[in-house]
PDB file of N, CA and C in Angstrom:
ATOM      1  N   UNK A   1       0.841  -1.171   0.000  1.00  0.00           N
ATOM      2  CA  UNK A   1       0.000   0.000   0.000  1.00  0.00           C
ATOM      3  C   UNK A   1       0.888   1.238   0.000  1.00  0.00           C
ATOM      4  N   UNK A   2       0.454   2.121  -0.758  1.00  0.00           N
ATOM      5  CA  UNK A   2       1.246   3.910  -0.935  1.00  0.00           C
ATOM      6  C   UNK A   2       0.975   4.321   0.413  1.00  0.00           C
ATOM      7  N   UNK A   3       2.635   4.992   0.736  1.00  0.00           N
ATOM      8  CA  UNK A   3       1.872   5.978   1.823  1.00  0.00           C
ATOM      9  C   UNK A   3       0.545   7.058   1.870  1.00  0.00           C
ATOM     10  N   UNK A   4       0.522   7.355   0.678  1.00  0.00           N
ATOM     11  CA  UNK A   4      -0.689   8.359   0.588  1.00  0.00           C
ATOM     12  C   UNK A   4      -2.015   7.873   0.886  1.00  0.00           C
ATOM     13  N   UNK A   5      -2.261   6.687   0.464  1.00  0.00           N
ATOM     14  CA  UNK A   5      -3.227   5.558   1.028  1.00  0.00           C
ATOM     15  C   UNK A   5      -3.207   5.630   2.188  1.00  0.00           C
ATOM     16  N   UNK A   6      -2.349   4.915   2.646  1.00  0.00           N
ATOM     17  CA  UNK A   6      -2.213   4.938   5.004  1.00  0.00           C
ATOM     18  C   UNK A   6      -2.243   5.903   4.933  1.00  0.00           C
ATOM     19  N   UNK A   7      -2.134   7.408   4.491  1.00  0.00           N
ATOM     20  CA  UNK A   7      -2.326   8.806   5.538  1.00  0.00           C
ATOM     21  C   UNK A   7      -4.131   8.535   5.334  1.00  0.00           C
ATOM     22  N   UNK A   8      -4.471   8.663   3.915  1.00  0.00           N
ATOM     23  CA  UNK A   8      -6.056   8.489   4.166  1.00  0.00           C
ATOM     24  C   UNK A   8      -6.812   7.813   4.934  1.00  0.00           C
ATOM     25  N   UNK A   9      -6.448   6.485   4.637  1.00  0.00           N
ATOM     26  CA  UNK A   9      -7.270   5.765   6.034  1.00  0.00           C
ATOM     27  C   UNK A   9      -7.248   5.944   7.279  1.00  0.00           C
ATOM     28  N   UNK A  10      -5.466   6.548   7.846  1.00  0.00           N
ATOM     29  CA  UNK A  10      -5.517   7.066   9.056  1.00  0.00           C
ATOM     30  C   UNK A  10      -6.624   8.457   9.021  1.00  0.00           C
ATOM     31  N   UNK A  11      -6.863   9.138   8.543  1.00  0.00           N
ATOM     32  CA  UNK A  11      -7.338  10.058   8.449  1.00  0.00           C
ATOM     33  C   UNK A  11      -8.822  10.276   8.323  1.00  0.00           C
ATOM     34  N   UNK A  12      -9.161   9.003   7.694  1.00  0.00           N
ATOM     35  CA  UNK A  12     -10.513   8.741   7.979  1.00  0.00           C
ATOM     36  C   UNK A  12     -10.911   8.075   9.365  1.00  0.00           C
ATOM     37  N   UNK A  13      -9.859   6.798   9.795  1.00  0.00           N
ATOM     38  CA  UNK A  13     -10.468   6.813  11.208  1.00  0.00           C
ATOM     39  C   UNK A  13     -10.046   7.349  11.964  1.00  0.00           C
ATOM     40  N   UNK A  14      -9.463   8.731  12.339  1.00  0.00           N
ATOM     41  CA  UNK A  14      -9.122   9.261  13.065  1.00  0.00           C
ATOM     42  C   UNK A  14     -10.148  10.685  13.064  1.00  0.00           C
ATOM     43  N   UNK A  15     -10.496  10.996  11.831  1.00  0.00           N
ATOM     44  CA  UNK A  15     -11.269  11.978  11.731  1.00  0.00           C
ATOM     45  C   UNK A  15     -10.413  13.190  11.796  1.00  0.00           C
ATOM     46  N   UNK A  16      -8.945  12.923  11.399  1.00  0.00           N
ATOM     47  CA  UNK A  16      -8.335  13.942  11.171  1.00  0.00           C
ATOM     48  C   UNK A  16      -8.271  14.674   9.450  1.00  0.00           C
ATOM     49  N   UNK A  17      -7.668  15.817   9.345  1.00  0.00           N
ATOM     50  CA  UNK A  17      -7.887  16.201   8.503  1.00  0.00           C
ATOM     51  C   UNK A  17      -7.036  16.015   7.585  1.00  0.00           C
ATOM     52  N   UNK A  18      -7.258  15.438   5.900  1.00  0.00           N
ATOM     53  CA  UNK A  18      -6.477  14.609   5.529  1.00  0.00           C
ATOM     54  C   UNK A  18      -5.267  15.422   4.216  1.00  0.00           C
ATOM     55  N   UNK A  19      -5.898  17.038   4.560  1.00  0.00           N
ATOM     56  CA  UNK A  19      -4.750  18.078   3.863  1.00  0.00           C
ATOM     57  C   UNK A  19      -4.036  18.195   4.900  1.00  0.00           C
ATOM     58  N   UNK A  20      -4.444  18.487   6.031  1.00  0.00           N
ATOM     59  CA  UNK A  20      -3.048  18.603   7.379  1.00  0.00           C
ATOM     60  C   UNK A  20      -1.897  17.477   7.071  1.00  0.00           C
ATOM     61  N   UNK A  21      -2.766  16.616   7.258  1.00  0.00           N
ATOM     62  CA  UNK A  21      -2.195  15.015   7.071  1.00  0.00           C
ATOM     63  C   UNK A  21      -0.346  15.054   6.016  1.00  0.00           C
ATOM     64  N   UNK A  22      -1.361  15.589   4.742  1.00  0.00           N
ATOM     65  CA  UNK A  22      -0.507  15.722   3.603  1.00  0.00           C
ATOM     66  C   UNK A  22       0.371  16.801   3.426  1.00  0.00           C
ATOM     67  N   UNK A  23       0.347  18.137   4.016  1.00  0.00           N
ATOM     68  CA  UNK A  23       0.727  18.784   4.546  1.00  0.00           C
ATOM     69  C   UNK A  23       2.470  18.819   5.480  1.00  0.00           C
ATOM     70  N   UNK A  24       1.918  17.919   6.893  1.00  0.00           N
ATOM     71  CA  UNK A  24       2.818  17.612   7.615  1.00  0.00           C
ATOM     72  C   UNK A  24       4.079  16.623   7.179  1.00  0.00           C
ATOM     73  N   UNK A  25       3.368  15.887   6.222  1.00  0.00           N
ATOM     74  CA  UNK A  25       4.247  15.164   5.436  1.00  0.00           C
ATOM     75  C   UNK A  25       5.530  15.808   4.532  1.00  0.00           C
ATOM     76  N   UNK A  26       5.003  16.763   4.032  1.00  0.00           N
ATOM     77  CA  UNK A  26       6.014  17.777   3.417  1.00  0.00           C
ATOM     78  C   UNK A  26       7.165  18.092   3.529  1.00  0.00           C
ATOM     79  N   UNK A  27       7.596  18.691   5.120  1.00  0.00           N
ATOM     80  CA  UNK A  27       8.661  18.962   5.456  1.00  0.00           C
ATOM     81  C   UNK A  27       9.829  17.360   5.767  1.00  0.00           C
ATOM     82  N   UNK A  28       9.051  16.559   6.009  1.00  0.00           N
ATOM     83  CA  UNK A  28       9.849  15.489   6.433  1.00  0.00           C
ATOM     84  C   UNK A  28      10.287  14.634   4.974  1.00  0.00           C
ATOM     85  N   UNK A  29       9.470  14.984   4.108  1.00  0.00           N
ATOM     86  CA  UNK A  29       9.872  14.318   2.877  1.00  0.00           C
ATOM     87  C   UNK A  29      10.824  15.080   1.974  1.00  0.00           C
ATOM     88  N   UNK A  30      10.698  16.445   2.183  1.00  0.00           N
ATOM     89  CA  UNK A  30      11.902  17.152   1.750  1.00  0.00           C
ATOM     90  C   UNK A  30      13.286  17.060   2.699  1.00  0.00           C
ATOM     91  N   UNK A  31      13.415  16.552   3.895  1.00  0.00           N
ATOM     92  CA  UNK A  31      14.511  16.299   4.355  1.00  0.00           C
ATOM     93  C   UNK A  31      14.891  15.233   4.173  1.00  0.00           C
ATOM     94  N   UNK A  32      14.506  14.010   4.112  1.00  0.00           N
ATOM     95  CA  UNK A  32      14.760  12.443   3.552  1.00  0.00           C
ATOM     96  C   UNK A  32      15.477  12.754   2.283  1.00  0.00           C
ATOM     97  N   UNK A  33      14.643  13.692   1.343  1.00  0.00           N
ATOM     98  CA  UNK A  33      15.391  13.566   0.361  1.00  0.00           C
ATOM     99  C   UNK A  33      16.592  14.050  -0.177  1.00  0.00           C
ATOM    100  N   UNK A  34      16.859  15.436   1.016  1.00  0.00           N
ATOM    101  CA  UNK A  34      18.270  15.840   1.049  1.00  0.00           C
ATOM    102  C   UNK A  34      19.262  15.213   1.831  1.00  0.00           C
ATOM    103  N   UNK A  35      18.774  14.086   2.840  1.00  0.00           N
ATOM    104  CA  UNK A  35      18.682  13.666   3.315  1.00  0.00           C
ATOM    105  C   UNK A  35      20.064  12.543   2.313  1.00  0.00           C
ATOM    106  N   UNK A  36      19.180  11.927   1.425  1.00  0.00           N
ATOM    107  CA  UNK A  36      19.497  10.939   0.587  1.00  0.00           C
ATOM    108  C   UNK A  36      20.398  10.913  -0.353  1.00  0.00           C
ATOM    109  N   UNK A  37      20.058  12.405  -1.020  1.00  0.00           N
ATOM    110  CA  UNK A  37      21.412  13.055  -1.741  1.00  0.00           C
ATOM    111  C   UNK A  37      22.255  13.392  -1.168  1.00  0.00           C
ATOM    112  N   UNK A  38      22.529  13.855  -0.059  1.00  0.00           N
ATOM    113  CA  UNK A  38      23.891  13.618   0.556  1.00  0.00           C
ATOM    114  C   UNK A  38      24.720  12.793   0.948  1.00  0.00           C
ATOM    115  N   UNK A  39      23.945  11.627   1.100  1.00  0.00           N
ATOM    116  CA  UNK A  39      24.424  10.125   1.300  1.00  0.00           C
ATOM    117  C   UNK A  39      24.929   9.670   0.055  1.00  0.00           C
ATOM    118  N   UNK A  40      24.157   9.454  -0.406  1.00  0.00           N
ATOM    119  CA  UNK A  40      24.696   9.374  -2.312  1.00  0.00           C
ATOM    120  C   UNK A  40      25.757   9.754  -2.911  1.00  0.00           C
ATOM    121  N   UNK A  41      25.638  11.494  -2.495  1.00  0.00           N
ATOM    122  CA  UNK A  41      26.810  12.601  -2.815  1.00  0.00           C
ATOM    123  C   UNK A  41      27.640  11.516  -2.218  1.00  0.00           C
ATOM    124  N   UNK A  42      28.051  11.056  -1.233  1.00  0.00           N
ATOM    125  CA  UNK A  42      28.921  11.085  -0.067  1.00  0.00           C
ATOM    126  C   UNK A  42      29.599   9.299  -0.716  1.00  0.00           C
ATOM    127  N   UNK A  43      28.498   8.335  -0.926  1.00  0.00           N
ATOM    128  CA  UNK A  43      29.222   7.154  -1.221  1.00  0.00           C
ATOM    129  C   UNK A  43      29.989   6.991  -2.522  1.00  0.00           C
ATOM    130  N   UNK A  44      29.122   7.937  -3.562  1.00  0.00           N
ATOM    131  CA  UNK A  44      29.774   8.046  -4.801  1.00  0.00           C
ATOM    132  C   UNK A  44      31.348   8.777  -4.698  1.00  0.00           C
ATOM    133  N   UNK A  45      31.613   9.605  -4.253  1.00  0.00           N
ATOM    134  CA  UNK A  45      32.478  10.073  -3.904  1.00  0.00           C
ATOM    135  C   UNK A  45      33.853   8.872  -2.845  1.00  0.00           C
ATOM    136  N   UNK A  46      33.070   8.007  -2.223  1.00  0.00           N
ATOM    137  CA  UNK A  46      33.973   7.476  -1.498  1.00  0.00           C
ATOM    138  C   UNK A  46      34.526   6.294  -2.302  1.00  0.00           C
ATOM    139  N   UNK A  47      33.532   5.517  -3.280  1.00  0.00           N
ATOM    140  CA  UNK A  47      33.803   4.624  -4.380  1.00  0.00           C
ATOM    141  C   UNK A  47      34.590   4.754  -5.725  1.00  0.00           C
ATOM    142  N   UNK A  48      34.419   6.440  -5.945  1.00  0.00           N
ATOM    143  CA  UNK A  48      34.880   6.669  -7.253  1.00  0.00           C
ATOM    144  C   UNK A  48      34.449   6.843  -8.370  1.00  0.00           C
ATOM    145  N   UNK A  49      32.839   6.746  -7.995  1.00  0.00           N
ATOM    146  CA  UNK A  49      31.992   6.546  -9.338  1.00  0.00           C
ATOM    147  C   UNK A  49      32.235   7.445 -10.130  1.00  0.00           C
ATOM    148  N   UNK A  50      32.181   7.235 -11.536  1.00  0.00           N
ATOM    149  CA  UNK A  50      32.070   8.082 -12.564  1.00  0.00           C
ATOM    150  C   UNK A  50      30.670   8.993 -12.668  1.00  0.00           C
ATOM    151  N   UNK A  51      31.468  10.128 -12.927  1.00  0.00           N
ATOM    152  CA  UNK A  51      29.934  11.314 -13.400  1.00  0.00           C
ATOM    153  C   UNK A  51      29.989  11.531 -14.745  1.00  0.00           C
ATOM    154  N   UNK A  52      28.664  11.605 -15.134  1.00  0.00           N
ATOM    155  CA  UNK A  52      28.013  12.396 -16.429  1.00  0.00           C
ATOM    156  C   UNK A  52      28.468  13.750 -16.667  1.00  0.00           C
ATOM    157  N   UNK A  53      29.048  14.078 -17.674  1.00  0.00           N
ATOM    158  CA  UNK A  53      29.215  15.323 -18.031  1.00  0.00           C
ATOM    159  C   UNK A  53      28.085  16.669 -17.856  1.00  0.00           C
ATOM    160  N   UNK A  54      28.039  17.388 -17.496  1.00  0.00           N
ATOM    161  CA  UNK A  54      27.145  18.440 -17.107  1.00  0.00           C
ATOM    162  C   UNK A  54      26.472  18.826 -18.546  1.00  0.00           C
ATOM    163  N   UNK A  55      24.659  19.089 -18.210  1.00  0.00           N
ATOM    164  CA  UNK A  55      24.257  19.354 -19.362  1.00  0.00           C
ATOM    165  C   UNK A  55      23.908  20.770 -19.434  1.00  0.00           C
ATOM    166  N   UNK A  56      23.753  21.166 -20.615  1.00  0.00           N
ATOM    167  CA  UNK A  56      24.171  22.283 -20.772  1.00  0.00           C
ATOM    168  C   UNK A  56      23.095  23.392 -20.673  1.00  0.00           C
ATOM    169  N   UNK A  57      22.897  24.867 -20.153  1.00  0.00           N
ATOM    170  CA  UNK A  57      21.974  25.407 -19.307  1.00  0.00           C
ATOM    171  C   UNK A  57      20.676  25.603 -20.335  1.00  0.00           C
ATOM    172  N   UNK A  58      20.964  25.569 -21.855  1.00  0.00           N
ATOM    173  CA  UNK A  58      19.768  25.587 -22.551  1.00  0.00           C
ATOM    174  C   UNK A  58      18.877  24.295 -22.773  1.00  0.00           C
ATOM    175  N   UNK A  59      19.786  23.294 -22.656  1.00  0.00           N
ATOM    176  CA  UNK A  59      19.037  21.576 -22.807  1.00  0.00           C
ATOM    177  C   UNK A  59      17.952  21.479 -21.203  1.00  0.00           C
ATOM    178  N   UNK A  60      18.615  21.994 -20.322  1.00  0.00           N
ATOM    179  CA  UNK A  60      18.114  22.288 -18.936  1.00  0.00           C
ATOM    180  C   UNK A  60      16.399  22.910 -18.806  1.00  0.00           C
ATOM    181  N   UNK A  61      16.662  24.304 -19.502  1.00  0.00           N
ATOM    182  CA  UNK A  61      15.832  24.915 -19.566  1.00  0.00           C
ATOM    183  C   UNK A  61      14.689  24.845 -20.857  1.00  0.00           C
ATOM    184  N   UNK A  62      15.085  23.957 -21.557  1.00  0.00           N
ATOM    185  CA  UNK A  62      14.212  23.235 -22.720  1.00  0.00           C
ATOM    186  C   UNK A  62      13.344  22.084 -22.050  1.00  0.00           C
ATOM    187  N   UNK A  63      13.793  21.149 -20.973  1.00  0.00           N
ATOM    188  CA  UNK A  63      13.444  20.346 -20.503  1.00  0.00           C
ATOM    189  C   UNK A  63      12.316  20.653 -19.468  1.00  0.00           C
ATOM    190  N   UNK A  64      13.510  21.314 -18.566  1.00  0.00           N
ATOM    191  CA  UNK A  64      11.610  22.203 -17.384  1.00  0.00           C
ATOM    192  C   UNK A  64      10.587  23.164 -18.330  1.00  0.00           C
ATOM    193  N   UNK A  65      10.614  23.158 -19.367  1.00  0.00           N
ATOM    194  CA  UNK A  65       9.935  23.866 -19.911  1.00  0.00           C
ATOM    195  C   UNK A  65       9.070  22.595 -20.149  1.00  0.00           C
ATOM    196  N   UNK A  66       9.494  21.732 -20.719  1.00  0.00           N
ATOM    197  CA  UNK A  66       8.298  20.175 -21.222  1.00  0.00           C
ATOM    198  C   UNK A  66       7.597  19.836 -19.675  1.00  0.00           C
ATOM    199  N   UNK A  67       8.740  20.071 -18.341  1.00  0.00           N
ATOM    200  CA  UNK A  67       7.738  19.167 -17.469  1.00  0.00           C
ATOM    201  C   UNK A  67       7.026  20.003 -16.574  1.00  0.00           C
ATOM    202  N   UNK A  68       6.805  21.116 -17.004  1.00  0.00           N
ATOM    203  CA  UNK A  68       6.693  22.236 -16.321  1.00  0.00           C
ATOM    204  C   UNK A  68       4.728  21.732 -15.228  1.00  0.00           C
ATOM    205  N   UNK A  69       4.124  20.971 -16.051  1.00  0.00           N
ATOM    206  CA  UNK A  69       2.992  21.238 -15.381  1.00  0.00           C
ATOM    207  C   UNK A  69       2.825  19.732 -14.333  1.00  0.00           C
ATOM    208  N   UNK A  70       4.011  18.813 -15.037  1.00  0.00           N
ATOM    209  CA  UNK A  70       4.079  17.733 -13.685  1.00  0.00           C
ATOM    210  C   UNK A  70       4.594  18.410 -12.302  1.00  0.00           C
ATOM    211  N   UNK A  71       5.608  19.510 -12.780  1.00  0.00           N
ATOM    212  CA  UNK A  71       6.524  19.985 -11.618  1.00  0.00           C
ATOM    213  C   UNK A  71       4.859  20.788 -11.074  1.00  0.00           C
ATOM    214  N   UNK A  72       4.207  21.149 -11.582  1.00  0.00           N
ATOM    215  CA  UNK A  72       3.352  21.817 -10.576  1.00  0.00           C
ATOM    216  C   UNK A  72       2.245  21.291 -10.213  1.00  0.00           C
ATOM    217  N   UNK A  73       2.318  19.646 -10.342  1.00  0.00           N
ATOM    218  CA  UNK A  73       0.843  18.981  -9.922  1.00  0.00           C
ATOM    219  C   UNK A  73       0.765  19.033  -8.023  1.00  0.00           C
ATOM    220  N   UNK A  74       1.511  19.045  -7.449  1.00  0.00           N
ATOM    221  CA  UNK A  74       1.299  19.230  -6.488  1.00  0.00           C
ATOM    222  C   UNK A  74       1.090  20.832  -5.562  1.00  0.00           C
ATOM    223  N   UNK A  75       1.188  21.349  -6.302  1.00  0.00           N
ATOM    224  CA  UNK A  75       1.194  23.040  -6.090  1.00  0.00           C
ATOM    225  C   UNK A  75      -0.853  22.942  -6.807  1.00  0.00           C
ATOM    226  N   UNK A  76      -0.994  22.199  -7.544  1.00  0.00           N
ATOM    227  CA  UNK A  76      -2.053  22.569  -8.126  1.00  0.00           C
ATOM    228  C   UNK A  76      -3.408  21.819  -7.017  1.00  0.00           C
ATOM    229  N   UNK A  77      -2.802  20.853  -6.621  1.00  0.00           N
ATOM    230  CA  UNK A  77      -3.664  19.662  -5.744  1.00  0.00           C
ATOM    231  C   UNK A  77      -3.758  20.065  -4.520  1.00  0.00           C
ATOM    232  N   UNK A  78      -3.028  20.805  -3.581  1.00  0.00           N
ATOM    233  CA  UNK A  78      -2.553  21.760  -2.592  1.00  0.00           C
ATOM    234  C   UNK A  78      -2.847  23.268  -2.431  1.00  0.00           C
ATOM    235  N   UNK A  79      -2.700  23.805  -3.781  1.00  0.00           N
ATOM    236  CA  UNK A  79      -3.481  24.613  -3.480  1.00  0.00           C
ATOM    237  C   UNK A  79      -4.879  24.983  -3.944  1.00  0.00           C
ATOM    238  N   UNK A  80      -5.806  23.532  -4.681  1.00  0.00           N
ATOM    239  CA  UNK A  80      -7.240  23.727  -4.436  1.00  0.00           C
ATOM    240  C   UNK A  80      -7.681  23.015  -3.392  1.00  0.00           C
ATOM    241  N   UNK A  81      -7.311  22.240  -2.703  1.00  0.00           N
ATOM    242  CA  UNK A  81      -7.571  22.401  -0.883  1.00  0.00           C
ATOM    243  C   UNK A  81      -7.434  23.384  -0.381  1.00  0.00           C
ATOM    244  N   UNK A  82      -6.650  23.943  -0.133  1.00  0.00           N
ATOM    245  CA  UNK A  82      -6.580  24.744   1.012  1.00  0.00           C
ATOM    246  C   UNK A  82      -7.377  25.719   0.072  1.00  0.00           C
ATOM    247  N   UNK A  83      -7.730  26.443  -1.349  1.00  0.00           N
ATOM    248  CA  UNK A  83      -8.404  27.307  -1.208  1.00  0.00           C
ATOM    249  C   UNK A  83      -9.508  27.002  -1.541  1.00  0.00           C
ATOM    250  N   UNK A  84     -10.035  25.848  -1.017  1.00  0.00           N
ATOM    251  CA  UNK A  84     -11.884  25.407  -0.782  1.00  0.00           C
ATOM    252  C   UNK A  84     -11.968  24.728  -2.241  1.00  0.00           C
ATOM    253  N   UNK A  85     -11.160  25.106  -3.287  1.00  0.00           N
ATOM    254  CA  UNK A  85     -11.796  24.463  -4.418  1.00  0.00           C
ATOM    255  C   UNK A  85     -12.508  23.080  -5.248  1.00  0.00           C
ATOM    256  N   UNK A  86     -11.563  22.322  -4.304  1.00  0.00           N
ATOM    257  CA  UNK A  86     -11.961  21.217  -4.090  1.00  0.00           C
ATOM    258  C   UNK A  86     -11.463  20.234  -3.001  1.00  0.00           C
ATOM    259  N   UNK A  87     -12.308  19.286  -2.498  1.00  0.00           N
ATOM    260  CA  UNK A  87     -11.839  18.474  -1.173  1.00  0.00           C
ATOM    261  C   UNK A  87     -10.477  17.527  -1.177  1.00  0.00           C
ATOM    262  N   UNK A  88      -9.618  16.767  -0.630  1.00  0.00           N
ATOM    263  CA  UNK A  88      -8.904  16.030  -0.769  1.00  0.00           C
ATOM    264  C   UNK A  88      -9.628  14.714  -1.694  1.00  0.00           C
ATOM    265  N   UNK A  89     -10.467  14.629  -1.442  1.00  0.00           N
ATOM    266  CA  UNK A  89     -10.785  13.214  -2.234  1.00  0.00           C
ATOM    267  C   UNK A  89     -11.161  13.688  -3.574  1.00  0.00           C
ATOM    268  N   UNK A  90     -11.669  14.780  -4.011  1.00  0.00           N
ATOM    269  CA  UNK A  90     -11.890  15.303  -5.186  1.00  0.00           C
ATOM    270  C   UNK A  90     -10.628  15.641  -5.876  1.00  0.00           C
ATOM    271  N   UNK A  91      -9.795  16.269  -4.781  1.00  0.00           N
ATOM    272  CA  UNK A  91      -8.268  15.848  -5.261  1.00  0.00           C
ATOM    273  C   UNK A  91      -7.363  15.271  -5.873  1.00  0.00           C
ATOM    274  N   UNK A  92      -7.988  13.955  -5.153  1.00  0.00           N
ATOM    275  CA  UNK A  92      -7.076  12.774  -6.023  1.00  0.00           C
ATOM    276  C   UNK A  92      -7.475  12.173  -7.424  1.00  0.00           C
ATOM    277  N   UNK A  93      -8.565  12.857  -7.530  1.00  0.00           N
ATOM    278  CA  UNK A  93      -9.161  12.824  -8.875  1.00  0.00           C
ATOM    279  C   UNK A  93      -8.732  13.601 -10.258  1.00  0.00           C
ATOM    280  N   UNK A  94      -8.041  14.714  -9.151  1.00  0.00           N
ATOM    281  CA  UNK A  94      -7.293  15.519 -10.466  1.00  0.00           C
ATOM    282  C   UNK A  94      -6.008  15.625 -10.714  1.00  0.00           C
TER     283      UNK A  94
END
């Protein structure tokens, strides 16, 4: 089962609220994940691994330009909760 699943069900029997829920999750999932890249940073570095050549700042900016509206599905799902637009479960619908 997804965590996003267990926050809901906790959230249904708890009768807590299940944008808080998703919410609180936020900060702790952005530290795991710097979290992770530093570990990474840190073993690659201790092994030797080979790096990829750096790509270059227009291939970069050609690219977030294609994923531009995945990068904001959660900005979009987040912020029609919190501004009433639609409920969490109507949410996950969009």
């Amino acid at each position: 089962m997804s965590p996003s699943v267990i926050l809901v069900i906790y959230g249904l029997l708890t009768e807590t609220s299940i944008g808080k829920l998703f919410m609180a999750g936020v900060v702790p999932g952005l530290m795991l994940g710097l979290l992770l890249m530093i570990a990474i940073y840190i073993i690659a570095r201790i092994k030797k691994m080979p790096a990829l050549p750096r790509v270059p700042l227009k291939e970069t900016l050609v690219l977030a330009r294609k994923s531009f509206w995945g990068l904001m599905l959660i900005v979009i799902i987040l912020g029609g909760i919190y501004t009433g637009m639609f409920t969490p479960t109507e949410a996950a619908a969009v």
